[in-house]
N, C-alpha and C. Protein backbone atom coordinates (compact mmCIF):
# COMPACT_ATOMS: atom_id res chain seq x y z
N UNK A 1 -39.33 24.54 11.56
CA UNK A 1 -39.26 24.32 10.13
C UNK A 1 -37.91 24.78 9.59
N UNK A 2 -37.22 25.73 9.94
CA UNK A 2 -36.18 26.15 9.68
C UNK A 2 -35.24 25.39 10.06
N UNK A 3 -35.40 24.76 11.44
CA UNK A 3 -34.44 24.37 11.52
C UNK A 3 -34.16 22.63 11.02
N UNK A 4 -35.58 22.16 10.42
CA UNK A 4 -35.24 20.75 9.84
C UNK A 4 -34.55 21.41 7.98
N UNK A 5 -34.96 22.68 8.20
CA UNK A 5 -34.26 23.02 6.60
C UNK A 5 -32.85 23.14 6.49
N UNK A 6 -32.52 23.60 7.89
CA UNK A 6 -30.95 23.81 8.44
C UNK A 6 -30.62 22.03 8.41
N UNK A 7 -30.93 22.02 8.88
CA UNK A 7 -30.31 20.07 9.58
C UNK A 7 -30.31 19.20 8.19
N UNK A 8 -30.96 19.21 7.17
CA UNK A 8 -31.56 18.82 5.32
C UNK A 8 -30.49 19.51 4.84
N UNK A 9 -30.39 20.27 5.17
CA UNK A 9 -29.14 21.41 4.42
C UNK A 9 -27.86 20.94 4.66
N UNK A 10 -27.52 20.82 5.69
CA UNK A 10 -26.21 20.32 6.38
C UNK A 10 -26.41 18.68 5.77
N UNK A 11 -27.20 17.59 5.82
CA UNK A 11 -27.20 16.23 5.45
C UNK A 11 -26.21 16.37 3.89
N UNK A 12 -27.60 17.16 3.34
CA UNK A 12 -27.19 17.11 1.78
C UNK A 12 -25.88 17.57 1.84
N UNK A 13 -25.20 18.37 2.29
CA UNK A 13 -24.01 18.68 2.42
C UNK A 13 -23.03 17.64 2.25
N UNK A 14 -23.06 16.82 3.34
CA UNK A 14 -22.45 15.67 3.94
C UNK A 14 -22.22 14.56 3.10
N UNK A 15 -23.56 14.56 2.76
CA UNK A 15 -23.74 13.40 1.43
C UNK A 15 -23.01 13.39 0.05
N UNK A 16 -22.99 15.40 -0.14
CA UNK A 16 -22.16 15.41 -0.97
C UNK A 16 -20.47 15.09 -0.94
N UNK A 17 -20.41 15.45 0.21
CA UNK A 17 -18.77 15.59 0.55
C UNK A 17 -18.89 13.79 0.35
N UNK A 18 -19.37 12.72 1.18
CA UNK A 18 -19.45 11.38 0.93
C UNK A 18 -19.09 10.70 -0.44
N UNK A 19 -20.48 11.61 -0.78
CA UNK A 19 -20.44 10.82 -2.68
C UNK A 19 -18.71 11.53 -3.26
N UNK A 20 -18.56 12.26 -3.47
CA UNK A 20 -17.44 12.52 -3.54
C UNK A 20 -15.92 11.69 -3.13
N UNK A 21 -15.97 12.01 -2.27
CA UNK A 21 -14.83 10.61 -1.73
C UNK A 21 -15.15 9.46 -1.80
N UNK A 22 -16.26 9.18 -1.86
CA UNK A 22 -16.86 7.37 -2.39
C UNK A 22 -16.11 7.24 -4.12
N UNK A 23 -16.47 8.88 -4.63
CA UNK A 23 -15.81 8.60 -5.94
C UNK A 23 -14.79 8.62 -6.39
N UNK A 24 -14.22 9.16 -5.31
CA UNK A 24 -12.38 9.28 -5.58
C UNK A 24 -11.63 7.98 -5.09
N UNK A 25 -12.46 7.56 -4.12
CA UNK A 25 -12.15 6.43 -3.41
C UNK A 25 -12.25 4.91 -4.46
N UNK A 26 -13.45 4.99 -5.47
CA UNK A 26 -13.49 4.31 -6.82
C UNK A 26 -12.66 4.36 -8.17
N UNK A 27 -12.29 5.13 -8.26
CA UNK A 27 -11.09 5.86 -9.53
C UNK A 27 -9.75 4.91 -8.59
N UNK A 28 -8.98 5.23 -7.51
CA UNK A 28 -8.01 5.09 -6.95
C UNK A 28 -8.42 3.17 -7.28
N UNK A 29 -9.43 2.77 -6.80
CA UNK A 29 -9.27 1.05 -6.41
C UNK A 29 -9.57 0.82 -8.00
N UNK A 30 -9.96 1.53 -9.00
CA UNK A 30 -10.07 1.16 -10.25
C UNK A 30 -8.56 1.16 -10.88
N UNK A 31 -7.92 2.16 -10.51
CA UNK A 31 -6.79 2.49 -10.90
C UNK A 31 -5.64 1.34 -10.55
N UNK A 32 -5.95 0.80 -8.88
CA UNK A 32 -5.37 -0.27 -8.91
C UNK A 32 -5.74 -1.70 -9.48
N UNK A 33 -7.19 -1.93 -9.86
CA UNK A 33 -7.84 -3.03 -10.08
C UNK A 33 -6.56 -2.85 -11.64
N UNK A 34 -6.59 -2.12 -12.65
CA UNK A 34 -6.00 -2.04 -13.91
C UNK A 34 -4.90 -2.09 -13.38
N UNK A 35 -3.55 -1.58 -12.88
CA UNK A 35 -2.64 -2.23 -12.81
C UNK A 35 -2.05 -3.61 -12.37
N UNK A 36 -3.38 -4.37 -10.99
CA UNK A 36 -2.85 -5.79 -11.33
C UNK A 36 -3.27 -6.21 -12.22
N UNK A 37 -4.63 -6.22 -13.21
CA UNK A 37 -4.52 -6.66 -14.28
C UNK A 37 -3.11 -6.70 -15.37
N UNK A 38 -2.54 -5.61 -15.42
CA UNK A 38 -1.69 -5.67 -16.28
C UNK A 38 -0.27 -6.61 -15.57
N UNK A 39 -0.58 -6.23 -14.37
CA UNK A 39 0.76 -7.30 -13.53
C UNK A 39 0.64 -8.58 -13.84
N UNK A 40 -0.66 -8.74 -14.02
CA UNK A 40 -0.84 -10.34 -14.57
C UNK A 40 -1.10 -10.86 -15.96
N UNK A 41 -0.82 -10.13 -16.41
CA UNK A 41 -0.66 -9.93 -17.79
C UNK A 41 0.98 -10.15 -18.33
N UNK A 42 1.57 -9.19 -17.59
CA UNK A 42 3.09 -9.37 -18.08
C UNK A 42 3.56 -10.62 -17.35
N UNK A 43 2.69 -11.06 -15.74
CA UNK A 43 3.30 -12.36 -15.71
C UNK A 43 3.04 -13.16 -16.70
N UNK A 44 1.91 -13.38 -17.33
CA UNK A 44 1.32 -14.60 -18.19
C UNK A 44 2.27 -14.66 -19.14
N UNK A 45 2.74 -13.33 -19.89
CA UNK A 45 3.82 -13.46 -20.65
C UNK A 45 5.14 -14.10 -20.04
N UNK A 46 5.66 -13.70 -19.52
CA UNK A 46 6.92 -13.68 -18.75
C UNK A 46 6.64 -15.28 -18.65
N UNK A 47 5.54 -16.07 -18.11
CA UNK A 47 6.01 -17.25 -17.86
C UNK A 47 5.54 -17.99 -19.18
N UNK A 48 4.88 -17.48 -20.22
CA UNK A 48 4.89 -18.41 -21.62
C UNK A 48 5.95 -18.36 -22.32
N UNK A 49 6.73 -16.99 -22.17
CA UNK A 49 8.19 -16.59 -22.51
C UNK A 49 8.83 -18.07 -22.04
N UNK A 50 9.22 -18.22 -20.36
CA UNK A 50 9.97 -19.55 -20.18
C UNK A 50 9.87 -20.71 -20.71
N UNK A 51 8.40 -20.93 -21.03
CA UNK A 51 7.93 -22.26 -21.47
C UNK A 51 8.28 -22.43 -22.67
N UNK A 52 8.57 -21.44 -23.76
CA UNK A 52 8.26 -22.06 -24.85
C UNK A 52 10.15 -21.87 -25.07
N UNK A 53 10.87 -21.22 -23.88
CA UNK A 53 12.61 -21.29 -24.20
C UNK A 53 12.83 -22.24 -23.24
N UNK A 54 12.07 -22.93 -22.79
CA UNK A 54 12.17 -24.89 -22.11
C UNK A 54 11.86 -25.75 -23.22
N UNK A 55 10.65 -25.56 -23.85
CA UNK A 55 10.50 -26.14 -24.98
C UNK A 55 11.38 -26.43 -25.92
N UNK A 56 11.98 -25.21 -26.28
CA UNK A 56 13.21 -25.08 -27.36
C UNK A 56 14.15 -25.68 -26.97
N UNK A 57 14.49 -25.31 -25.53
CA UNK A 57 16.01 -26.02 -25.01
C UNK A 57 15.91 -28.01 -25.05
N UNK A 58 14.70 -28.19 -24.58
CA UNK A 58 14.58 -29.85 -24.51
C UNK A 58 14.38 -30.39 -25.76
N UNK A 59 14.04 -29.22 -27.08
CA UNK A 59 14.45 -29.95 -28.42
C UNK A 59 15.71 -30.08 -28.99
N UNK A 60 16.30 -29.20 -28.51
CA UNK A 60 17.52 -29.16 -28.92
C UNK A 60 18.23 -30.17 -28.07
N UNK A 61 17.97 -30.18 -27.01
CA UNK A 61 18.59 -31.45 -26.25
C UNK A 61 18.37 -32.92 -27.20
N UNK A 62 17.07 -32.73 -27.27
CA UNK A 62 16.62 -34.09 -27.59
C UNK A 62 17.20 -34.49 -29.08
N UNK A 63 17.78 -33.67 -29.88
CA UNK A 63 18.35 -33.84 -31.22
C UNK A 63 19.82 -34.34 -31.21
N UNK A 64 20.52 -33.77 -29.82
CA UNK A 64 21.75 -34.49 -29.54
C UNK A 64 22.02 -35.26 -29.32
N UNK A 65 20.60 -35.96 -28.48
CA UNK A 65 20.73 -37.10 -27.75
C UNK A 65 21.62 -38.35 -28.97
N UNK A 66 21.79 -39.53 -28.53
CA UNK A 66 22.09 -41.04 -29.72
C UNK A 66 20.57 -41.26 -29.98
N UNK A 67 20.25 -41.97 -31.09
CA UNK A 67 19.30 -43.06 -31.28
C UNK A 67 19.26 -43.82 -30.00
N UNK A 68 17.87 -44.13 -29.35
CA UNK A 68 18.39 -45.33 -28.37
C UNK A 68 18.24 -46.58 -28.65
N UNK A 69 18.47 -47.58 -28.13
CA UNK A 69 18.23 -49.33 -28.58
C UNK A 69 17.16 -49.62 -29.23
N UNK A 70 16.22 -49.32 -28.90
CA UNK A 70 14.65 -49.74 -28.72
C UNK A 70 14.79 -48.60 -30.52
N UNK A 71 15.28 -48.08 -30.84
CA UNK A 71 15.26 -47.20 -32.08
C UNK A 71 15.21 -47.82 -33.16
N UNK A 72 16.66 -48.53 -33.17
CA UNK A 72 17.15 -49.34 -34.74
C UNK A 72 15.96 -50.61 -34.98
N UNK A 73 15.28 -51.18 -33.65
CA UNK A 73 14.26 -52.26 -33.57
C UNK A 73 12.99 -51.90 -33.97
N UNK A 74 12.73 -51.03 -34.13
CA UNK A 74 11.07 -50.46 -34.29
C UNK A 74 11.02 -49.91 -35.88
């Protein structure tokens, strides 16, 4: 009897040390789960940033352009 109280004793032990690093081990992959979120975040920016200074640039293109043929007819 003592000694399944010894051997219960030592488990719970174990289990604790487990749960423990299971939980540190959760904080750390949480910690990374939130920084790629934010990595993909500043990409989303970063590439709506380009799009909308492509946007701008092909209007401004497009204002230089001539009238074309098909213009003065319509």
């Amino acid at each position: 009897m003592f000694r399944s109280f010894l051997l219960m004793s030592r488990e719970i032990q174990e289990n604790r040390r487990d749960i423990t690093k299971t939980s540190s081990d959760l904080e750390q992959l949480e910690e990374r789960v939130r920084d790629l979120a934010r990595q993909l975040q500043e990409e989303r920016h970063r590439r709506e940033k380009l799009e909308l200074k492509l946007e701008n640039t092909l209007m401004r293109f497009e204002r230089r352009l001539p009238p074309g043929r098909g213009a003065s007819e319509q």
